[in-house]
Protein backbone atom coordinates (compact mmCIF):
# COMPACT_ATOMS: atom_id res chain seq x y z
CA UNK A 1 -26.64 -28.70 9.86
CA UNK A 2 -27.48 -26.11 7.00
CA UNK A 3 -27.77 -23.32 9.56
CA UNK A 4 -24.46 -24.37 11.77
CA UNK A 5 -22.39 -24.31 8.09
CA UNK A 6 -24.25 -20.78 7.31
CA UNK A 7 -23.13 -19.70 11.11
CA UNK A 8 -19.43 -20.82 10.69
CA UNK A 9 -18.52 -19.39 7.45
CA UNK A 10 -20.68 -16.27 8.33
CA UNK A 11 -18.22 -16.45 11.34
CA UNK A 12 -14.98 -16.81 8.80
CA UNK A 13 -15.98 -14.35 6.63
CA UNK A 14 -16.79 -11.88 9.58
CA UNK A 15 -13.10 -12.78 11.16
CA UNK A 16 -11.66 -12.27 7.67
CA UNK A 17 -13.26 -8.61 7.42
CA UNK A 18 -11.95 -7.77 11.00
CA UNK A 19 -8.43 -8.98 10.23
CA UNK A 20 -8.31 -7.00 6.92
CA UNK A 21 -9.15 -3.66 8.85
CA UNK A 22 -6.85 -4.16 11.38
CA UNK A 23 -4.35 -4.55 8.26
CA UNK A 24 -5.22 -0.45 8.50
CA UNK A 25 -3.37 -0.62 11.66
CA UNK A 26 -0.15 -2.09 9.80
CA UNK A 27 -0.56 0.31 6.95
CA UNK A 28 -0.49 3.51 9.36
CA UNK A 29 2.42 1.72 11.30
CA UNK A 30 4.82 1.36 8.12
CA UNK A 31 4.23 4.67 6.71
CA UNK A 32 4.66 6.39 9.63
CA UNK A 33 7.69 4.99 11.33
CA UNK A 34 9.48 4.98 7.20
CA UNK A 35 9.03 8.60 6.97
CA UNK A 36 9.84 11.57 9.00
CA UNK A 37 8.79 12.47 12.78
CA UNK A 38 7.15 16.28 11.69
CA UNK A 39 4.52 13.79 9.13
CA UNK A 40 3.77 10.95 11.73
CA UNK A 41 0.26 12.68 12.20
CA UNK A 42 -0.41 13.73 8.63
CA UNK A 43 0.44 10.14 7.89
CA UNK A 44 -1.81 8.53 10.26
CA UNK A 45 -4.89 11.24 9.49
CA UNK A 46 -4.45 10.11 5.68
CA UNK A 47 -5.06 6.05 6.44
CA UNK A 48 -8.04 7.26 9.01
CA UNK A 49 -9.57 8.94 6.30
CA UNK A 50 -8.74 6.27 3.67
CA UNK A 51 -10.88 3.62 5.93
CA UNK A 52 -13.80 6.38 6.61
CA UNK A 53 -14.33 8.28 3.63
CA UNK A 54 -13.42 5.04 1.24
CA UNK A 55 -15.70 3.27 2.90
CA UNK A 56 -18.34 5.20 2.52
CA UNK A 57 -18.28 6.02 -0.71
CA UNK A 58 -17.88 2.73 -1.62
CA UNK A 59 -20.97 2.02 0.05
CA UNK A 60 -22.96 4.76 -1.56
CA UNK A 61 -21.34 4.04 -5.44
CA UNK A 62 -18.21 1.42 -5.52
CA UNK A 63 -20.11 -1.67 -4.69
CA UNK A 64 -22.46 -1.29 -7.32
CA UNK A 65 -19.80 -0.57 -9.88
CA UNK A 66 -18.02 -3.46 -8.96
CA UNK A 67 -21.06 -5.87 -8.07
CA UNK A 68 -24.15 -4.27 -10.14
CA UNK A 69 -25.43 -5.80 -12.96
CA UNK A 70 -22.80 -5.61 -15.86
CA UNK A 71 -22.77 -3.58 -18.71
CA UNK A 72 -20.17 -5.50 -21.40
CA UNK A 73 -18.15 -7.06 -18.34
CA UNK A 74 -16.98 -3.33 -17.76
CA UNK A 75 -18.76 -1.58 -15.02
CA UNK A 76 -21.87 -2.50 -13.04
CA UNK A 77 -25.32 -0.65 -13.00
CA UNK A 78 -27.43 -1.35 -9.89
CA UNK A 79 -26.92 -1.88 -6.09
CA UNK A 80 -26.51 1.79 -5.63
CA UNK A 81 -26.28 2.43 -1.70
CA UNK A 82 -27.13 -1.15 -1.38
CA UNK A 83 -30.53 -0.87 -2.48
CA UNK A 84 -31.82 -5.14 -3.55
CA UNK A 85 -28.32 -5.99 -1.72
CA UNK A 86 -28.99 -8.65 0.75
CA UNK A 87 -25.55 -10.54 1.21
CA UNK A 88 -24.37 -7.67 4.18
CA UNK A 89 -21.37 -10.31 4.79
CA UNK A 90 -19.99 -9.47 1.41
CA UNK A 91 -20.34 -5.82 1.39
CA UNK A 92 -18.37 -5.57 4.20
CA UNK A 93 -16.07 -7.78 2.93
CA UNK A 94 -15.00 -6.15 0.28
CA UNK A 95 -15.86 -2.89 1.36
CA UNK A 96 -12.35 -3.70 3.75
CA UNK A 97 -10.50 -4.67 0.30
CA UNK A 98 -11.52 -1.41 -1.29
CA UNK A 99 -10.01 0.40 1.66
CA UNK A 100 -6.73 -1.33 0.99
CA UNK A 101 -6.29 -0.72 -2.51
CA UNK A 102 -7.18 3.05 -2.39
CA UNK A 103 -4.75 3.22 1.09
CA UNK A 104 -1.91 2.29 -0.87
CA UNK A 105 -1.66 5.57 -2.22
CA UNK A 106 -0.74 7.36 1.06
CA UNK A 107 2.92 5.66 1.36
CA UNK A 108 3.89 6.60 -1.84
CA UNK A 109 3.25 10.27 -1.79
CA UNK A 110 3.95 10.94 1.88
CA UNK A 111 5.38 14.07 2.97
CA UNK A 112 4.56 16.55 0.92
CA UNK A 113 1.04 15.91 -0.59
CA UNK A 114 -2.25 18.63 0.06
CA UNK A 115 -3.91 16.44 2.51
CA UNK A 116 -7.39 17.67 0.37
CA UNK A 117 -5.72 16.96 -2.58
CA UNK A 118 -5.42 13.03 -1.20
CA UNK A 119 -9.31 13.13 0.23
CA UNK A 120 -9.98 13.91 -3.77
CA UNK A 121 -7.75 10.38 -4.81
CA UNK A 122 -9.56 8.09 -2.64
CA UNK A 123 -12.52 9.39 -3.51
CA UNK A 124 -11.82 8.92 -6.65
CA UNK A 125 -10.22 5.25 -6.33
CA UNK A 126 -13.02 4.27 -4.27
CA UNK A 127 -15.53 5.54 -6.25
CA UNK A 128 -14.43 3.85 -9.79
CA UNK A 129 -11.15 3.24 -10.33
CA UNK A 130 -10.74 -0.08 -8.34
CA UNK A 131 -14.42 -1.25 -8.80
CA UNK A 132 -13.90 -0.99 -12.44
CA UNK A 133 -11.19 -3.51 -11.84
CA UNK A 134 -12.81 -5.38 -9.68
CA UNK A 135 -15.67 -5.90 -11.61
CA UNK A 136 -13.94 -7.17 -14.26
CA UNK A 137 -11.70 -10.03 -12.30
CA UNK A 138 -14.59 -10.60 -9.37
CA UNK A 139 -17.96 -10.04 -10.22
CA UNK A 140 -18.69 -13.32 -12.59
CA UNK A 141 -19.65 -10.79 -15.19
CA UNK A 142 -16.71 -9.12 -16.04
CA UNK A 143 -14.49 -9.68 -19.20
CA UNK A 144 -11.44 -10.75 -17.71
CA UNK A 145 -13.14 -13.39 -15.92
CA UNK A 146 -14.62 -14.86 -19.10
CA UNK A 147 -11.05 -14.97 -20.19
CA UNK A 148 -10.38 -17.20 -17.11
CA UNK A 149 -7.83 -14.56 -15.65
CA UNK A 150 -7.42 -16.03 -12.09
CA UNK A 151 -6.71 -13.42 -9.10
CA UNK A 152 -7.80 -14.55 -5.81
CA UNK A 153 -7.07 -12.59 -3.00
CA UNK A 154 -5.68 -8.88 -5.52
CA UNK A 155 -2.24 -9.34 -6.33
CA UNK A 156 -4.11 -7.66 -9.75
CA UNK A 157 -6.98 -5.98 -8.04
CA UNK A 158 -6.04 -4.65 -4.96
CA UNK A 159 -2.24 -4.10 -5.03
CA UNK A 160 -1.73 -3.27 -9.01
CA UNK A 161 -4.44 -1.39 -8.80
CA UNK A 162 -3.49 1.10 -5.99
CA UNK A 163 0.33 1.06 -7.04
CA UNK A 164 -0.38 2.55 -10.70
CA UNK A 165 -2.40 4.90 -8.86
CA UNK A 166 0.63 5.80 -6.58
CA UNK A 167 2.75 5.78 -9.66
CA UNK A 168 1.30 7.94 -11.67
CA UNK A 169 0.43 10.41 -8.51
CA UNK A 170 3.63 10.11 -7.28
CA UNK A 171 4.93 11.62 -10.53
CA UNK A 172 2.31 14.03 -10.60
CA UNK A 173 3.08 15.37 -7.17
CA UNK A 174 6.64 15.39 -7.90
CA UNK A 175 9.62 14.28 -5.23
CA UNK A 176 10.39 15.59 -1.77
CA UNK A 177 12.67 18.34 -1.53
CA UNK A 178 15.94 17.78 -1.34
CA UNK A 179 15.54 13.73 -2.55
CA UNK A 180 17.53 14.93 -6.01
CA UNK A 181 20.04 17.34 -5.90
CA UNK A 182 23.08 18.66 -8.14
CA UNK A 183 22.94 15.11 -9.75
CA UNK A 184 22.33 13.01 -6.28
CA UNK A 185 19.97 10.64 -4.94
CA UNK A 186 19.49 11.64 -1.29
CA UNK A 187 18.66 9.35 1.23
CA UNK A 188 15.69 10.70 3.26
CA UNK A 189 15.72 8.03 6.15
CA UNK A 190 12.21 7.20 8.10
CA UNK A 191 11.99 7.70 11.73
CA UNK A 192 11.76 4.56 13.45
CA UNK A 193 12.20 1.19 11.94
CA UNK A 194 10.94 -0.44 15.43
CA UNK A 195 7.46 1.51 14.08
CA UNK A 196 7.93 0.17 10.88
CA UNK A 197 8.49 -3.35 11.83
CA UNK A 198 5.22 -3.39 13.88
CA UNK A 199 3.27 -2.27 10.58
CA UNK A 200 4.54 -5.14 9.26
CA UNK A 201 4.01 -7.65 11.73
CA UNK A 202 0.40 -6.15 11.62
CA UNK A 203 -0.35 -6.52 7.80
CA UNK A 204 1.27 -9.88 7.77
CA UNK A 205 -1.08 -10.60 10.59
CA UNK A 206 -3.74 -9.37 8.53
CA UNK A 207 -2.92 -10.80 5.87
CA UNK A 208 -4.43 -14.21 6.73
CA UNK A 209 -8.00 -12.83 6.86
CA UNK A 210 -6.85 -11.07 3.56
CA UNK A 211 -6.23 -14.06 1.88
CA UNK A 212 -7.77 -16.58 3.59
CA UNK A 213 -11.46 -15.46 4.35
CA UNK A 214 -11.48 -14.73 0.74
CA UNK A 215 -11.95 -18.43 0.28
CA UNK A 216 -15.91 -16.77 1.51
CA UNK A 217 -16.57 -20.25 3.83
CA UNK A 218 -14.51 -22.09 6.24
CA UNK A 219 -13.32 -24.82 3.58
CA UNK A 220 -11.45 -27.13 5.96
CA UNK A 221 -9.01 -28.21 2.67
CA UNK A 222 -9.11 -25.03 1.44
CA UNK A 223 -8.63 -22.52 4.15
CA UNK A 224 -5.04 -24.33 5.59
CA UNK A 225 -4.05 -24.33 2.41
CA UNK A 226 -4.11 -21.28 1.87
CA UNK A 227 -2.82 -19.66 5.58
CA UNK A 228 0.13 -22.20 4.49
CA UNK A 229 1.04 -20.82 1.53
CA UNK A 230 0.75 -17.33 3.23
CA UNK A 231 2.84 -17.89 5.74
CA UNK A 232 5.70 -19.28 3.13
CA UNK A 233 5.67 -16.89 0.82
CA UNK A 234 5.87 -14.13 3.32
CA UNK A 235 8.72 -15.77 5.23
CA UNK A 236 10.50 -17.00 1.96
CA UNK A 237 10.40 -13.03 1.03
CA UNK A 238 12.14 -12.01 3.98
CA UNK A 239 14.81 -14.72 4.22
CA UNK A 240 15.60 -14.20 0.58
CA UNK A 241 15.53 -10.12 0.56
CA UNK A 242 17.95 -10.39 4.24
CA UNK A 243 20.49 -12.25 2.10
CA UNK A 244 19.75 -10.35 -1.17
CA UNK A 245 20.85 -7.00 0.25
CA UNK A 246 23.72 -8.51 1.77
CA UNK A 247 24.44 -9.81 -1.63
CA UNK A 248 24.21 -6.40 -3.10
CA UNK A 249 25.13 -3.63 -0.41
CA UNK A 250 27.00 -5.84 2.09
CA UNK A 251 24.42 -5.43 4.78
CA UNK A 252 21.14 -6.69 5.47
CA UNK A 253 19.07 -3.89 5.04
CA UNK A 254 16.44 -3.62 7.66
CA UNK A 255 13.93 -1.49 5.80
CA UNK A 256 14.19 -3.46 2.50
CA UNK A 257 13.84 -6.68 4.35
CA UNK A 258 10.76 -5.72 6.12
CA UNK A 259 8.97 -4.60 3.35
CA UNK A 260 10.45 -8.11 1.97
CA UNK A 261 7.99 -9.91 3.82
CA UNK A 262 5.29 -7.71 2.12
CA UNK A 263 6.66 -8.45 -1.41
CA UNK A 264 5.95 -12.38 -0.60
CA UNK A 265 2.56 -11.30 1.05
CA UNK A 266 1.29 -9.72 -2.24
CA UNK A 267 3.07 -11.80 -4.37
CA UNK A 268 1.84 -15.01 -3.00
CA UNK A 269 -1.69 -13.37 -3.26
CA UNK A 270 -3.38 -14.27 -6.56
CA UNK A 271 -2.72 -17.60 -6.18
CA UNK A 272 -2.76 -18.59 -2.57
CA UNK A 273 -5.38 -21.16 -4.12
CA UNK A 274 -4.12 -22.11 -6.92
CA UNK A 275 -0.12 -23.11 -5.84
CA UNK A 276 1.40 -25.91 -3.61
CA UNK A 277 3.75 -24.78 -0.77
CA UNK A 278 6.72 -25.04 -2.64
CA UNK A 279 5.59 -23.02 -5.30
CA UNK A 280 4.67 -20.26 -2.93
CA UNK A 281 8.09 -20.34 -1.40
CA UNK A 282 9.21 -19.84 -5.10
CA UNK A 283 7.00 -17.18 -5.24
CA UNK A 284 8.35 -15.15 -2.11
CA UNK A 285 11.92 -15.72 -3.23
CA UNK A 286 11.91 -14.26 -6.63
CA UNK A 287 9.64 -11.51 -5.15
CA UNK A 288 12.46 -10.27 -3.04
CA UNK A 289 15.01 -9.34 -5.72
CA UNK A 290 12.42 -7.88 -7.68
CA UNK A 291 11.46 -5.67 -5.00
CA UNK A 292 14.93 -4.15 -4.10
CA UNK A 293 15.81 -3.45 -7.61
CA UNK A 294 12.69 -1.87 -8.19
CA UNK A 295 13.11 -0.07 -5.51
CA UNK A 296 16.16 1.11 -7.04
CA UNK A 297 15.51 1.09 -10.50
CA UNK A 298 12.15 3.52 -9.66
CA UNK A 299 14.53 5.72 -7.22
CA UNK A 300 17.87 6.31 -9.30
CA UNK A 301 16.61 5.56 -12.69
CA UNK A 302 13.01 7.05 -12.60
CA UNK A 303 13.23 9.49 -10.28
CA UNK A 304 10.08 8.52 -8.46
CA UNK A 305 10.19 9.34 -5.01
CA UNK A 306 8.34 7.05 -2.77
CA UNK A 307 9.51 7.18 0.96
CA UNK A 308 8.10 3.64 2.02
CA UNK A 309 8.46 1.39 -1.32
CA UNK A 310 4.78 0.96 -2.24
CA UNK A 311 4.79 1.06 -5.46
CA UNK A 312 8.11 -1.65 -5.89
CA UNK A 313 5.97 -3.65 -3.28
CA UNK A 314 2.60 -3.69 -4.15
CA UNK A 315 3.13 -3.26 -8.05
CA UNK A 316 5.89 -5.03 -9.48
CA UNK A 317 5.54 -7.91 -6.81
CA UNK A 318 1.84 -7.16 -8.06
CA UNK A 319 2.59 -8.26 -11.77
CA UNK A 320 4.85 -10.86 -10.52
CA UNK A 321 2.54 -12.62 -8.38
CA UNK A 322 -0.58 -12.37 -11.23
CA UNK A 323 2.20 -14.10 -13.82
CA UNK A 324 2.58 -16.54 -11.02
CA UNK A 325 -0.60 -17.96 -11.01
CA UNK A 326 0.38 -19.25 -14.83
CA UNK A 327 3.29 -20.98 -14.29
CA UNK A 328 2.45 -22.59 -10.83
CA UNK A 329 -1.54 -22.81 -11.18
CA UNK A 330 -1.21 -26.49 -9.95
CA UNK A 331 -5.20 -26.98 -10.70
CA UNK A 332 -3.47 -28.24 -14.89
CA UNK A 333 -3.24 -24.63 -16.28
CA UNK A 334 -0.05 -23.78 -15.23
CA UNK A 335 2.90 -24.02 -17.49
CA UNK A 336 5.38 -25.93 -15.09
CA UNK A 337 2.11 -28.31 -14.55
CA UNK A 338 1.56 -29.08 -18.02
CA UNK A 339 -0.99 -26.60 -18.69
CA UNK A 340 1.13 -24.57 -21.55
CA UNK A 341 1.49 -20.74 -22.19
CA UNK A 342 -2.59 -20.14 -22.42
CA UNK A 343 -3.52 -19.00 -19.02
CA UNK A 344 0.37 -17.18 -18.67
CA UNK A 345 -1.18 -15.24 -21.55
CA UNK A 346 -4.06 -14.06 -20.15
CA UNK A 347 -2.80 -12.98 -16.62
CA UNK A 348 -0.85 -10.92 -18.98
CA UNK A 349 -3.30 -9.29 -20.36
CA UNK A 350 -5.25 -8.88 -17.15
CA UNK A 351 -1.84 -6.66 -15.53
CA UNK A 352 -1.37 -4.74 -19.24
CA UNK A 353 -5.52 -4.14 -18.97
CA UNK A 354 -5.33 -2.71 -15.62
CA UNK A 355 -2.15 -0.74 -15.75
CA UNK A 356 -3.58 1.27 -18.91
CA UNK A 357 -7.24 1.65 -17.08
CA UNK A 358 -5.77 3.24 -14.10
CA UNK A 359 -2.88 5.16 -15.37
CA UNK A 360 -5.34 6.95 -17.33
CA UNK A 361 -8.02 7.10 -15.13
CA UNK A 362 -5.73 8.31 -12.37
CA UNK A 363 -4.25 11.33 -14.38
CA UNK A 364 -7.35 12.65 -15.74
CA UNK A 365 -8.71 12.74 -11.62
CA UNK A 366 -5.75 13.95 -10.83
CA UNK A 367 -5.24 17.22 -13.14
CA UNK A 368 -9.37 17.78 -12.41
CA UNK A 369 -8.21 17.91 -8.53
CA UNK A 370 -5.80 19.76 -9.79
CA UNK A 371 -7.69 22.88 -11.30
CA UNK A 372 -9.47 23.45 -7.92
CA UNK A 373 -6.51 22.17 -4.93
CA UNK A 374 -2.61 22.54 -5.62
CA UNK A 375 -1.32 18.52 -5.43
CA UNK A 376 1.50 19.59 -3.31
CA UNK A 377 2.24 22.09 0.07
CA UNK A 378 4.19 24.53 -0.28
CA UNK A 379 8.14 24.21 0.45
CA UNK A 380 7.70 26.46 3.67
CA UNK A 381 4.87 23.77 5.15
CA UNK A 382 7.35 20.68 4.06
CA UNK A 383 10.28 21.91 5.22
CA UNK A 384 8.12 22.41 8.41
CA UNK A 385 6.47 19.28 8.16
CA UNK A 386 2.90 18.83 7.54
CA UNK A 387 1.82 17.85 11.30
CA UNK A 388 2.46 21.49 12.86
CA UNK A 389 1.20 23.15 9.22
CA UNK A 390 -1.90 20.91 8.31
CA UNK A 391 -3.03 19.72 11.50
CA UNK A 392 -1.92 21.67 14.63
CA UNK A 393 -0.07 19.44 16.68
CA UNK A 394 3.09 17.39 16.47
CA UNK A 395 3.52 13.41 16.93
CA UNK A 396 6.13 13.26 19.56
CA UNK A 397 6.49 15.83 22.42
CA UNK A 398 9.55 17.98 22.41
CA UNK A 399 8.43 20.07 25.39
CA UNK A 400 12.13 19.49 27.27
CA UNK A 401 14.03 20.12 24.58
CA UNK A 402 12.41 23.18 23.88
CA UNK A 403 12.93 24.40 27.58
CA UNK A 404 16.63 23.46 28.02
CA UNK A 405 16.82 25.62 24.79
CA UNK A 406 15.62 27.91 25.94
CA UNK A 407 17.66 28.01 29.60
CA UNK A 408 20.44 27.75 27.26
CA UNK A 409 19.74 30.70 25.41
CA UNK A 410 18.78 32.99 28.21
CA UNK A 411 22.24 31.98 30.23
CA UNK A 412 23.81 32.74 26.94
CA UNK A 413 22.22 36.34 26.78
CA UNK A 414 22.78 37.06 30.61
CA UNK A 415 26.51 36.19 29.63
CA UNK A 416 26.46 38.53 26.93
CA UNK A 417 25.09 41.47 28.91
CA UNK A 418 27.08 41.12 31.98
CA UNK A 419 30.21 40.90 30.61
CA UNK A 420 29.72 43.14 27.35
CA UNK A 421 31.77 40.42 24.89
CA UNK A 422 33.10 41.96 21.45
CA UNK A 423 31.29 40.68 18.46
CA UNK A 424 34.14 38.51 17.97
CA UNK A 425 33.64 37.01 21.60
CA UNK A 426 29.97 36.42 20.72
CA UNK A 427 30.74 34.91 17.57
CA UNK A 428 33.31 32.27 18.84
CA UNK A 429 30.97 31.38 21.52
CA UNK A 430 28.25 30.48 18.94
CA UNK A 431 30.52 28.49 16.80
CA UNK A 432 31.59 26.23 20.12
């Protein structure tokens, strides 16, 4: 019986680390279809890389940052490459996680980033930046653990984590051209909200290995439990954001109220253990106002340009979910459960801990990449757009356009010839 129980939660956590890759899927999938057509490649060549090149070096260094043996709860010291690792399960695991949080990143500074420029942040992010967090909240050694700072699933780790990063690169880059002009906040609308929606549908899929094969066995009270609440905060984000905007703009928004659903997803995350049901429907509902008027406040207030709402999504709805866990903690720590102001407290410290570690740590990796790659194309590649200038080839084919164009033009010029028009003549034709 010891061997079938080793089998089936090896078989959970396994399920759990496919699910969270194909959240990769989703990522590529929202980005893409909330941004332009001439960056659809550039967008999707970022998250391949992200998954590759994170994982890898997160192999070779994060792990053992985030897992080693501790120095002061603050970074770990051994494991390097995973040499005296034995748990494989686990490595790959989180390996998937550390993917996520550094992926993040890509949304948020879409369109007009040096593609090397982004290779040199997720190295960076996979390398220390979110195991340094991580070992603090997840490795048993770390100081914000023996605080009792409760995260289960990243609300903190993961999605904080990688939407600082985004922040403070996103300001660093600077804004697409043309968002903020003469005193105006341009609207720079994505390509193809059916793409978008997909992404969604795919991370929310993903989302349930995300959260729940982080329970690491197949719990049969524990796992439902936390699918359930999931599921409700997710849909509670998207209900409440569909009538929100309607609320606010006199529409339902579509864009908003897909990445609505992701507000509840990461909101609901840091304590999809620790809440009942109703509690995570609370969750998801006050996650959706705080994700449109972040979005806004960031956008017209701010100035921060980020074509897909990452950094709205993944960091306020971060902090919200983390101060979550201390109000509806239903375990007797949470404040609307009797359990006071203490553990409230210290998931407030936990967000204020990692905001200041990766804002700093983020801008001093970023003006290093800096000295040696420019952050940003130039304005001729992203007016262009970066598919055609960084990687050769366009998304979509626009081989019949091109050609009727063309036969357009050339009946055009045989016009001009054979009846020898004025310059007037030619001009008036051009204007029709």
């Amino acid at each position: 019986m010891d061997e079938v129980l080793l089998s089936v939660n090896l078989i959970w956590v396994m399920l759990g680390t496919i699910l969270v890759f194909f959240m990769h899927a989703g990522f590529a999938m929202v980005e893409a279809g909330f941004t332009r057509s001439k960056n659809a490649v550039n967008i999707i060549m970022k998250n391949f890389l992200t998954i590759s090149l994170g994982g890898i070096v997160y192999f070779l260094c994060g792990y053992a940052i985030m897992f080693g043996d501790s120095v002061g709860g603050i970074f770990g010291t051994s494991g390097f490459a995973l040499k005296g690792v034995d748990d494989l399960s686990f490595f790959i695991f989180q390996t998937m996680f550390a993917a996520t949080g550094a992926t993040i990143l890509s949304g948020a500074v879409a369109e007009r980033t040096n593609i090397f420029a982004y290779v040199g942040v997720i190295i960076l992010m996979s390398l220390v930046v979110y195991p340094v967090v991580g070992h603090w909240v997840w490795s048993g050694q770390g100081w914000l653990t023996d605080l009792g700072f409760v995260d289960f699933a990243g609300s903190t780790v993961v999605h904080l984590t990688g939407a600082v990063a985004a922040f403070v690169a996103a300001v660093m880059v600077g804004p697409r051209l043309g968002k903020y002009e003469n005193g105006r906040v341009n609207v720079i609308t994505g390509h193809s909200i059916p793409l978008g929606a997909l992404g969604v549908f795919l991370l929310w899929f993903g989302w349930f290995g995300f959260n729940g094969a982080s329970t690491l066995a197949a719990d049969p009270e524990l796992v439902p439990s936390v699918i359930a609440n999931t599921f409700f905060a997710a849909a509670a984000g998207v209900v409440a954001t569909a009538f929100y905007t309607k609320f606010r703009y006199g529409h339902i928004d579509g864009s908003l109220t897909l990445n609505g659903a992701l507000a509840g997803l990461v909101g609901i995350t840091a304590g999809a253990a620790n809440v009942s049901i109703f509690g995570s429907l609370i969750i998801g509902l006050i996650a959706a106002p705080l994700l449109v008027e972040g979005v806004r406040f960031l956008e017209w207030k701010l100035k921060v340009d980020d074509p897909v709402g990452a950094i709205a999504v993944h960091g306020i709805c971060g902090i919200w979910g983390t101060l979550a866990v201390g109000l509806f903690d239903i375990g007797g720590q949470g404040l609307f459960y009797g359990g006071g102001f203490g553990l409230l407290g210290i998931q407030a410290i936990g967000v204020i801990a990692t905001i200041a570690w990766v804002s700093v740590s983020v801008a001093a990796g970023l003006l290093i990449i800096k000295a040696f790659v420019p952050l940003r194309v130039t304005a001729e590649e992203e007016i262009a757009g970066l598919d055609v200038m960084e990687h050769g080839t366009p998304a979509y084919e626009y081989q019949d356009i091109f050609k009727s164009s063309a036969v357009r033009g050339e009946t055009f010029a045989h016009r001009l010839t054979h009846f020898g028009k004025t310059q007037n003549n030619v001009q008036e034709e051009q204007h029709v």
